[in-house]
C-alpha atoms as a PDB file:
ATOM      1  CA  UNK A   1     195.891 101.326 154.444  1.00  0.00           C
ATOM      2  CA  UNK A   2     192.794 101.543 156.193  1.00  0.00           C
ATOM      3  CA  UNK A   3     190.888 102.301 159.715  1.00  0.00           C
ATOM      4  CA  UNK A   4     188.264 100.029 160.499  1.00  0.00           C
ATOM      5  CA  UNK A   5     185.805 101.855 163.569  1.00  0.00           C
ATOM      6  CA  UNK A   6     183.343  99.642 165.246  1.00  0.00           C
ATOM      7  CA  UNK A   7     180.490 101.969 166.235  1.00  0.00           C
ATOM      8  CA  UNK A   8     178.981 100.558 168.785  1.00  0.00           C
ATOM      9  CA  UNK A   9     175.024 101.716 168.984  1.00  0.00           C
ATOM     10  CA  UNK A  10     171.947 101.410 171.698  1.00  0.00           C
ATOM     11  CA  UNK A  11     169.381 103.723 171.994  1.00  0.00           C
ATOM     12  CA  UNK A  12     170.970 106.624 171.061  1.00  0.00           C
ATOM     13  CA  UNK A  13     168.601 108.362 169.109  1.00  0.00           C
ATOM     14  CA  UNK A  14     170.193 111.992 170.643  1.00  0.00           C
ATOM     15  CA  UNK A  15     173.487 111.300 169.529  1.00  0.00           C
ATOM     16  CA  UNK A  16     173.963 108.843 166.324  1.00  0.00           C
ATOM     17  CA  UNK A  17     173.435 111.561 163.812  1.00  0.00           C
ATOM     18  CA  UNK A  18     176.289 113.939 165.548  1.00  0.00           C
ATOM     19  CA  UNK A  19     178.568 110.877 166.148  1.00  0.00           C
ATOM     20  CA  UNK A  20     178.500 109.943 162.468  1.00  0.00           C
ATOM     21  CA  UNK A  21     179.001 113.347 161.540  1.00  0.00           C
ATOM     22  CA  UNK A  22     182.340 113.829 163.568  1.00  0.00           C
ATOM     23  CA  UNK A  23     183.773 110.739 162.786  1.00  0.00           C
ATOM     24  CA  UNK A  24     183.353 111.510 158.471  1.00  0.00           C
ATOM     25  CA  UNK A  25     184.949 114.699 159.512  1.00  0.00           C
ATOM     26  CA  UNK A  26     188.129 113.567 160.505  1.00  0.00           C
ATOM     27  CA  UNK A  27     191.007 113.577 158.281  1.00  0.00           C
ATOM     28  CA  UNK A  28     193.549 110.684 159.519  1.00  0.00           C
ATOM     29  CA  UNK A  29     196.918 110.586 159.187  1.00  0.00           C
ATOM     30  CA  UNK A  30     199.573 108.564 156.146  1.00  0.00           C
ATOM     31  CA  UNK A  31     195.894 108.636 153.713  1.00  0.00           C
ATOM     32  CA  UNK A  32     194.408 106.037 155.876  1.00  0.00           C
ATOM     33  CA  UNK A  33     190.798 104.984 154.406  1.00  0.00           C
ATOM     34  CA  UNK A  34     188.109 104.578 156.946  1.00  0.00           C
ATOM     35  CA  UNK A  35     185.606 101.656 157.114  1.00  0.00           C
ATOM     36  CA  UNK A  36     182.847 102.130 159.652  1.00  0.00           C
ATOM     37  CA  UNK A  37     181.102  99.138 161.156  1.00  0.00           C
ATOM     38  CA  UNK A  38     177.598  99.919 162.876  1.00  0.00           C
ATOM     39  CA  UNK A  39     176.335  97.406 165.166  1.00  0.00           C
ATOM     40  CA  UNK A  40     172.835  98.127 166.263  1.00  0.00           C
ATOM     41  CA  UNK A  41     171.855  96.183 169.448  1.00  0.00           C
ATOM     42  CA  UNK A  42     168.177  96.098 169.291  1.00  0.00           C
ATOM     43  CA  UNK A  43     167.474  99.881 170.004  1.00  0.00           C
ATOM     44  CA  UNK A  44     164.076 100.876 170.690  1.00  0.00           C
ATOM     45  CA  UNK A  45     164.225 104.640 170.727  1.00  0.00           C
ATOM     46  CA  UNK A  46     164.228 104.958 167.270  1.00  0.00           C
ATOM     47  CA  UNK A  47     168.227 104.740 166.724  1.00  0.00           C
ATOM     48  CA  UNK A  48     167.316 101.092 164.665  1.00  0.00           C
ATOM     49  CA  UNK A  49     164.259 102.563 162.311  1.00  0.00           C
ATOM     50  CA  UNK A  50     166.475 106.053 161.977  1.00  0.00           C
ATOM     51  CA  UNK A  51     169.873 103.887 160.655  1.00  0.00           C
ATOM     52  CA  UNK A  52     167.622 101.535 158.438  1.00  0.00           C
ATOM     53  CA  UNK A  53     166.561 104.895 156.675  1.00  0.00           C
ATOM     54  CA  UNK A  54     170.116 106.262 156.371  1.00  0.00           C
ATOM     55  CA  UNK A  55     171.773 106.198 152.812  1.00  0.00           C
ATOM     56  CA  UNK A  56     175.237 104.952 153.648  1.00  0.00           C
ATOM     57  CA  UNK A  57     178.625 105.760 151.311  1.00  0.00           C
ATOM     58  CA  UNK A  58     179.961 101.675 150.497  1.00  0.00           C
ATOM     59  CA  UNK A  59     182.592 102.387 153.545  1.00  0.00           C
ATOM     60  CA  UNK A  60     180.218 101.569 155.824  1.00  0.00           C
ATOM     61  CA  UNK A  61     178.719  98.287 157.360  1.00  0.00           C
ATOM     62  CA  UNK A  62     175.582  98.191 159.277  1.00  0.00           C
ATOM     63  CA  UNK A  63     174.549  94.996 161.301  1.00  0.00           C
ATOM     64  CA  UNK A  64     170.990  94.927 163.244  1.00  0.00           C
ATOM     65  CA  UNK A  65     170.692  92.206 166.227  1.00  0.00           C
ATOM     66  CA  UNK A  66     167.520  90.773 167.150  1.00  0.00           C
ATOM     67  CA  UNK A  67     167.928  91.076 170.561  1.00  0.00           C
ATOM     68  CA  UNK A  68     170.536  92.580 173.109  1.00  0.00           C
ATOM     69  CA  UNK A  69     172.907  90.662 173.174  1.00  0.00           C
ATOM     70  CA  UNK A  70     175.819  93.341 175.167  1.00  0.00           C
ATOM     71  CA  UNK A  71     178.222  95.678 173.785  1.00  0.00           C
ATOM     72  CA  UNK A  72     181.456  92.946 173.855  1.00  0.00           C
ATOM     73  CA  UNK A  73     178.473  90.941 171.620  1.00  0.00           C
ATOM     74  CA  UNK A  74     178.995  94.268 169.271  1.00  0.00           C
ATOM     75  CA  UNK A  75     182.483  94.223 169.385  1.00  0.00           C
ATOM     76  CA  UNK A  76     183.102  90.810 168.555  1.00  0.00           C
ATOM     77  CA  UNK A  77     180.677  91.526 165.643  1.00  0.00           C
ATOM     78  CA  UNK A  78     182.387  94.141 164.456  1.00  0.00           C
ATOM     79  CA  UNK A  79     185.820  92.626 164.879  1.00  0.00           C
ATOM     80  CA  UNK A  80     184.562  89.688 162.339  1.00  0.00           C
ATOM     81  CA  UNK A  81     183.850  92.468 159.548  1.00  0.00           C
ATOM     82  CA  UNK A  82     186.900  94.565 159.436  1.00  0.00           C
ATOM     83  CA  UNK A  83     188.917  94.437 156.905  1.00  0.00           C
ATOM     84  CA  UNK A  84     191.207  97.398 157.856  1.00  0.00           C
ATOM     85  CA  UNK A  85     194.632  97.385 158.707  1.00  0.00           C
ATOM     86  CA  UNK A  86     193.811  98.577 162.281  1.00  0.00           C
ATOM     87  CA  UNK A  87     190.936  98.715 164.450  1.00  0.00           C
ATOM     88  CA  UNK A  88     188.978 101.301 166.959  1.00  0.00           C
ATOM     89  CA  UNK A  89     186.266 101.229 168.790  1.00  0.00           C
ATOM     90  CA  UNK A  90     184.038 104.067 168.994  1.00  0.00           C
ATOM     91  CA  UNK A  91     180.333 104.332 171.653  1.00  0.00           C
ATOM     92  CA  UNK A  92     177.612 106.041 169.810  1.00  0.00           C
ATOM     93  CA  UNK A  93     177.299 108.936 172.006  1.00  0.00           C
ATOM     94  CA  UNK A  94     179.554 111.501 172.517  1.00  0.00           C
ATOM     95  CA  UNK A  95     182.358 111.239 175.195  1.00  0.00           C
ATOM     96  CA  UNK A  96     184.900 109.984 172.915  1.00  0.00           C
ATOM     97  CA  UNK A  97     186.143 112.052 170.175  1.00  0.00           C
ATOM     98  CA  UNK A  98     186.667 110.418 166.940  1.00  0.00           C
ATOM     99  CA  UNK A  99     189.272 113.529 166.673  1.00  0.00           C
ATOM    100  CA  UNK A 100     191.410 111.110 169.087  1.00  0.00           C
ATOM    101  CA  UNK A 101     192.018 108.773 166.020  1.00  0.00           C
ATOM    102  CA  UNK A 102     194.780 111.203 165.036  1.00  0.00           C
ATOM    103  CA  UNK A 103     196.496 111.068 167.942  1.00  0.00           C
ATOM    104  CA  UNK A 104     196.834 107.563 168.467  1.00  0.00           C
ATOM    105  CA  UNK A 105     197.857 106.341 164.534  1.00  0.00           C
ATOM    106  CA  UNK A 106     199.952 108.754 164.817  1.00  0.00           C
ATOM    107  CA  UNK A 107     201.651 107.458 168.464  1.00  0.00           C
ATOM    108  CA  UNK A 108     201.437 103.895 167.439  1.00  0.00           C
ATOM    109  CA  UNK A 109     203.050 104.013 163.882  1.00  0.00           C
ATOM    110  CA  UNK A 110     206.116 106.504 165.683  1.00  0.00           C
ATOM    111  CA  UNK A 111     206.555 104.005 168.303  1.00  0.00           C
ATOM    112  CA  UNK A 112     205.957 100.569 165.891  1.00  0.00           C
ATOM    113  CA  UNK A 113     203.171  99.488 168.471  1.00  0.00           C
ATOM    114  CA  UNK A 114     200.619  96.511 168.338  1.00  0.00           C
ATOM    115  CA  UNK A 115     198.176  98.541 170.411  1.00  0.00           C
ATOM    116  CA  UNK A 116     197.803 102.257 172.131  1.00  0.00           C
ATOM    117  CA  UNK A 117     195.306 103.418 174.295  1.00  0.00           C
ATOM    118  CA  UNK A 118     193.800 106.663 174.979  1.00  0.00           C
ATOM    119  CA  UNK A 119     193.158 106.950 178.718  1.00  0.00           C
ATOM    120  CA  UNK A 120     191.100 109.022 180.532  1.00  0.00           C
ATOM    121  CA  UNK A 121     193.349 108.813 183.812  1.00  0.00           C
ATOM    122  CA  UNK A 122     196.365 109.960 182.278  1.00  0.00           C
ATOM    123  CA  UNK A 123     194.654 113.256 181.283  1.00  0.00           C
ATOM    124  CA  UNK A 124     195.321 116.086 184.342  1.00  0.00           C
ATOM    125  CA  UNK A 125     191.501 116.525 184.486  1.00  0.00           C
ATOM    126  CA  UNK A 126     189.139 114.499 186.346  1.00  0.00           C
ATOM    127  CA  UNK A 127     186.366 113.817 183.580  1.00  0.00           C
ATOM    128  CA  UNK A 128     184.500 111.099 185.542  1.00  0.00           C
ATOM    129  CA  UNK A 129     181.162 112.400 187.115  1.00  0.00           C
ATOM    130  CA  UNK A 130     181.027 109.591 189.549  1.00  0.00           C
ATOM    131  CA  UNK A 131     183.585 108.359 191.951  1.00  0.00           C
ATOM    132  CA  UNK A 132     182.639 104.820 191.730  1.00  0.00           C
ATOM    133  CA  UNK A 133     183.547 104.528 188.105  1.00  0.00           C
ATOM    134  CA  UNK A 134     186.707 106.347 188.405  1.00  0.00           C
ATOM    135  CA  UNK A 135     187.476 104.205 191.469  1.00  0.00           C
ATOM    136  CA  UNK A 136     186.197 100.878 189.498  1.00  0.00           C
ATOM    137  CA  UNK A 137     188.580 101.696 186.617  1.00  0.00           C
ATOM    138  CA  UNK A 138     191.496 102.526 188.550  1.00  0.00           C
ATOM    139  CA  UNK A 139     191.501  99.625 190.842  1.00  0.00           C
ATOM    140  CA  UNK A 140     190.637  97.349 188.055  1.00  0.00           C
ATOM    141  CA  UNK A 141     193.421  98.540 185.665  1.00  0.00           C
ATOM    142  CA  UNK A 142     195.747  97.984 189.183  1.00  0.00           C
ATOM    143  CA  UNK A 143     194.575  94.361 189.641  1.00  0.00           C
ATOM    144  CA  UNK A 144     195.206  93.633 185.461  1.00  0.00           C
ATOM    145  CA  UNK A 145     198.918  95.511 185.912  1.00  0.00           C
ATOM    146  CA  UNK A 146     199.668  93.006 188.548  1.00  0.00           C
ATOM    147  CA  UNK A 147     198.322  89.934 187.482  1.00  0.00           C
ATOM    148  CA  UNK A 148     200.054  90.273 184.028  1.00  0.00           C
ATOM    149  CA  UNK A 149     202.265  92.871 184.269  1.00  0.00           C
ATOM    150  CA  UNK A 150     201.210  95.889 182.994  1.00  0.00           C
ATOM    151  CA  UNK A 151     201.684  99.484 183.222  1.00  0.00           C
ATOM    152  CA  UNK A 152     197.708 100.682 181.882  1.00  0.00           C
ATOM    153  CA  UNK A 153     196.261 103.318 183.950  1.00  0.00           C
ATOM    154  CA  UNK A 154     192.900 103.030 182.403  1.00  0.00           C
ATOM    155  CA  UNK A 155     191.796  99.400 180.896  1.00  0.00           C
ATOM    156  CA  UNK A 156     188.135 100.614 180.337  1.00  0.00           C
ATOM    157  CA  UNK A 157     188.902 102.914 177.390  1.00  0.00           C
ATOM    158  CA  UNK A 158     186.800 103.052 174.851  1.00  0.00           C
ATOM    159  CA  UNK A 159     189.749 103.906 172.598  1.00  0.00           C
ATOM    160  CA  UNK A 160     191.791 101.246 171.627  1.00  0.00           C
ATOM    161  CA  UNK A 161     193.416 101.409 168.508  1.00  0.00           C
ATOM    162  CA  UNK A 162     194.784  97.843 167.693  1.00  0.00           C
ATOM    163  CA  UNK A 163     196.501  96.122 165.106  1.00  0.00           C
ATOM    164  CA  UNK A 164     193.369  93.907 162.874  1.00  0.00           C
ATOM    165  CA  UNK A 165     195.106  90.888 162.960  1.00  0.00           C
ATOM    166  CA  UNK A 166     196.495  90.927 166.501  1.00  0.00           C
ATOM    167  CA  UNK A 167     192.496  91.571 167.471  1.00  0.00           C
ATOM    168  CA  UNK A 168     191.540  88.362 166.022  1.00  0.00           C
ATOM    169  CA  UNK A 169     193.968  86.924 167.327  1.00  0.00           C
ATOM    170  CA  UNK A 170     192.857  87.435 171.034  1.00  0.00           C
ATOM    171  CA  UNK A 171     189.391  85.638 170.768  1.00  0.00           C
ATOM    172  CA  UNK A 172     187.335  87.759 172.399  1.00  0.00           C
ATOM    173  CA  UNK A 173     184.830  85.540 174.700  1.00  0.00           C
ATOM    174  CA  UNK A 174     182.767  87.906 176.586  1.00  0.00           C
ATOM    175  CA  UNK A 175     179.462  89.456 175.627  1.00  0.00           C
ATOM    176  CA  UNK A 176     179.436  92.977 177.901  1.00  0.00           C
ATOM    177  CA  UNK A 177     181.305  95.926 179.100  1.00  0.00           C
ATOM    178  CA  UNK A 178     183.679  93.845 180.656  1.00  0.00           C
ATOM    179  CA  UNK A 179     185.183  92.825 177.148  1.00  0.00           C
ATOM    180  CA  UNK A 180     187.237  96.172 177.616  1.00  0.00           C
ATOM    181  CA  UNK A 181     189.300  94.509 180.476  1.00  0.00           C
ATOM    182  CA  UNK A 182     189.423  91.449 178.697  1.00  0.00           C
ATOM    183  CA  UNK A 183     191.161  92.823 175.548  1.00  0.00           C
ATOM    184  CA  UNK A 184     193.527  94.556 177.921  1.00  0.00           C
ATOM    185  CA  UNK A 185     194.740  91.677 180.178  1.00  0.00           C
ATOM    186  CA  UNK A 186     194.773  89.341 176.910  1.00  0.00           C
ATOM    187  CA  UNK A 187     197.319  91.796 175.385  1.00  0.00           C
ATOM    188  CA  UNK A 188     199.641  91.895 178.200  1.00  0.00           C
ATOM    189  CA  UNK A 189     199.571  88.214 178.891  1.00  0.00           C
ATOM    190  CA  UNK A 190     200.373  87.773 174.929  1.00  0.00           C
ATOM    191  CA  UNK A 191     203.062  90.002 175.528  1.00  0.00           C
ATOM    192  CA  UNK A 192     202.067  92.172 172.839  1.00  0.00           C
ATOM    193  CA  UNK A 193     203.827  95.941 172.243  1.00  0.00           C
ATOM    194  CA  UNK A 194     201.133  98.138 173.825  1.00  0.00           C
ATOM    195  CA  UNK A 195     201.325 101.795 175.331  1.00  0.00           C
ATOM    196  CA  UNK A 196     198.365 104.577 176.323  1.00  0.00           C
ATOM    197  CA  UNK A 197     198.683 108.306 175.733  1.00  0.00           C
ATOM    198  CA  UNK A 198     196.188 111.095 177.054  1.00  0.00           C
ATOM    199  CA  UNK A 199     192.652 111.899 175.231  1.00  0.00           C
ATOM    200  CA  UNK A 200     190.126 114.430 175.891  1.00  0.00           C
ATOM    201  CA  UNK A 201     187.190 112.554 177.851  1.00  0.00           C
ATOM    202  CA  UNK A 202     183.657 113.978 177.411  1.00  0.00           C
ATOM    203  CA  UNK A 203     181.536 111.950 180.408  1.00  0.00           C
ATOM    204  CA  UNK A 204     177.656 111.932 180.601  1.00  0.00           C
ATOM    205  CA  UNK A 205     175.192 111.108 183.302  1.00  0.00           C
ATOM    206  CA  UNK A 206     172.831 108.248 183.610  1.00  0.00           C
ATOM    207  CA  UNK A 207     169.693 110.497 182.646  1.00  0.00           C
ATOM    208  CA  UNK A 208     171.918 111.484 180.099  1.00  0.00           C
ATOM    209  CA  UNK A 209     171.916 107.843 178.565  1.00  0.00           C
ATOM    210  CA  UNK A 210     175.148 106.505 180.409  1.00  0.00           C
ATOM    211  CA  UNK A 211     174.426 102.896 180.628  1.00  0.00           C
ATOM    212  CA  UNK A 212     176.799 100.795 182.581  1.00  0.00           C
ATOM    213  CA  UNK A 213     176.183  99.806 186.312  1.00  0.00           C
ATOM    214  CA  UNK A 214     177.587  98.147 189.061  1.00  0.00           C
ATOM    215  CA  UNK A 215     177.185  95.135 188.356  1.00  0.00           C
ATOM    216  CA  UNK A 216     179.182  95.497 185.216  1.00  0.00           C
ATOM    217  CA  UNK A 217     182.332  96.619 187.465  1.00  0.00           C
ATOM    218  CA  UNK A 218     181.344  93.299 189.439  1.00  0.00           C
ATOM    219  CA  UNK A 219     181.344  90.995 186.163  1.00  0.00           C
ATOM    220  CA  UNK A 220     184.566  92.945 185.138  1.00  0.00           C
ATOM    221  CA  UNK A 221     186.225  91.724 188.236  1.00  0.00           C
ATOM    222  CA  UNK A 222     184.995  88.025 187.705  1.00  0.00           C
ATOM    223  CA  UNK A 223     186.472  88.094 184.586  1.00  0.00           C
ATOM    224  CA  UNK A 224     189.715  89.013 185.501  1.00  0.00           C
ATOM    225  CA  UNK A 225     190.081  86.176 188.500  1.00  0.00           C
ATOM    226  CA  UNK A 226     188.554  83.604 185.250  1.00  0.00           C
ATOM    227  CA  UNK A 227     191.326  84.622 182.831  1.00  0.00           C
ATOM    228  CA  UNK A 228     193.705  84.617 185.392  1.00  0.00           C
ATOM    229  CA  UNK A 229     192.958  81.428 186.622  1.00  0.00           C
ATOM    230  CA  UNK A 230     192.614  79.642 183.249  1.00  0.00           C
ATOM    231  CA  UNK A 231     196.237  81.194 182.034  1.00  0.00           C
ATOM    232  CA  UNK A 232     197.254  80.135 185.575  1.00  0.00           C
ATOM    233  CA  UNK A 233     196.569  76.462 184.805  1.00  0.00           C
ATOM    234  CA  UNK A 234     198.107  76.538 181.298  1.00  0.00           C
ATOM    235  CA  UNK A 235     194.567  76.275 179.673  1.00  0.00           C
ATOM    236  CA  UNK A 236     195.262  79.526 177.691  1.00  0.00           C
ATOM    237  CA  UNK A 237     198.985  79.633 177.234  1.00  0.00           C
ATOM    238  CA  UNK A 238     198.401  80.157 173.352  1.00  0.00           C
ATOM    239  CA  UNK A 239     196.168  83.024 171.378  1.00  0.00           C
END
């Protein structure tokens, strides 16, 4: 059996080196392989010339794009290369810990799962340094639970651990951070077995590198009302 984790990278020059590091280090559970899939989009801090130089074991995949194209242009990228039995997503910097991997094989293979997500709400700390973005995911993950259903509290994770297949099978469409939201809504309205459990959240500040905006939360929301509307007349009944 095998992991595939789609590394998701721009400009993070500070951070690639360390991220690499922790995610060789971790052992995962019932002698799962890992496959890592780097998607470099465009850097131009360095993080492009400093992967092109690395010497890479043959479990890992590294695609360069020519231009930015948006992280849900990485994903779907990624998604096309795996060949593992399940899939993770994983930013290049550090507020996820690939130590969370662990955690959630183990939770989905106990509980026979499609998908599990590791949120950052359920956690008893508050690991968001702005109030906007906590607000923005809480409110969006509210609006996805009613329009389809759900019980998520937090639909932005980076940390979704999901069946290969079932992946594919959604079709991801869109092209930037809101490609989160659309994995989660798609997953509920295809009534597949999903469930979240608690992971440790590292969060860093915009001067730090944090890159999404406001605008994102705004396309997020238009993308929920276009989904919603297209399964609401019948147009996407079917994955």
């Amino acid at each position: 059996m095998k992991l595939s984790i789609i590394v998701c990278v721009f400009n993070e020059i500070k951070t690639i080196k360390k991220i690499l590091l922790k995610i060789d280090k971790v052992n995962l559970p019932f002698s799962y392989l890992k496959e890592v899939i780097i998607v470099d989009n465009n850097s131009t801090d360095g993080t492009k010339e400093y992967l092109k130089e690395l010497k890479l074991p043959k479990n890992y995949k590294i695609f360069f794009q020519n231009k930015n194209y948006g992280k849900g242009n990485s994903v779907i990228k990624g998604i096309k290369a795996a060949t593992g039995d399940l899939t993770i997503f994983q930013d290049a910097d550090l507020e996820y810990d690939p130590q969370n991997y662990i955690k959630l094989i183990n939770y989905l293979k106990k509980n026979q799962l499609d998908a599990v997500f590791g949120s950052r709400i359920k956690n008893t700390e508050d690991f968001f340094y702005y109030r906007i973005n906590r607000l923005a995911v809480i409110y969006l993950t509210k609006l996805i639970n009613y329009l389809f259903k759900g019980s998520f509290t937090d639909a932005a994770t980076n940390h979704k651990l999901i069946k290969t297949n079932i992946l594919r099978k959604l079709k991801i469409k869109t092209k930037g951070f809101e490609s989160d939201f659309e994995i989660t809504l798609k997953l509920l309205k295809y009534k597949f077995k999903c469930d979240e459990i608690a992971i440790k959240y590292f969060p860093r500040k915009h001067e730090a590198g944090k890159k999404i905006k406001f605008q994102d939360g705004i396309k997020s929301l238009m993308i929920i009302i276009y989904f919603y509307l297209k399964f609401l007349t019948k147009k996407l009944t079917k994955y």
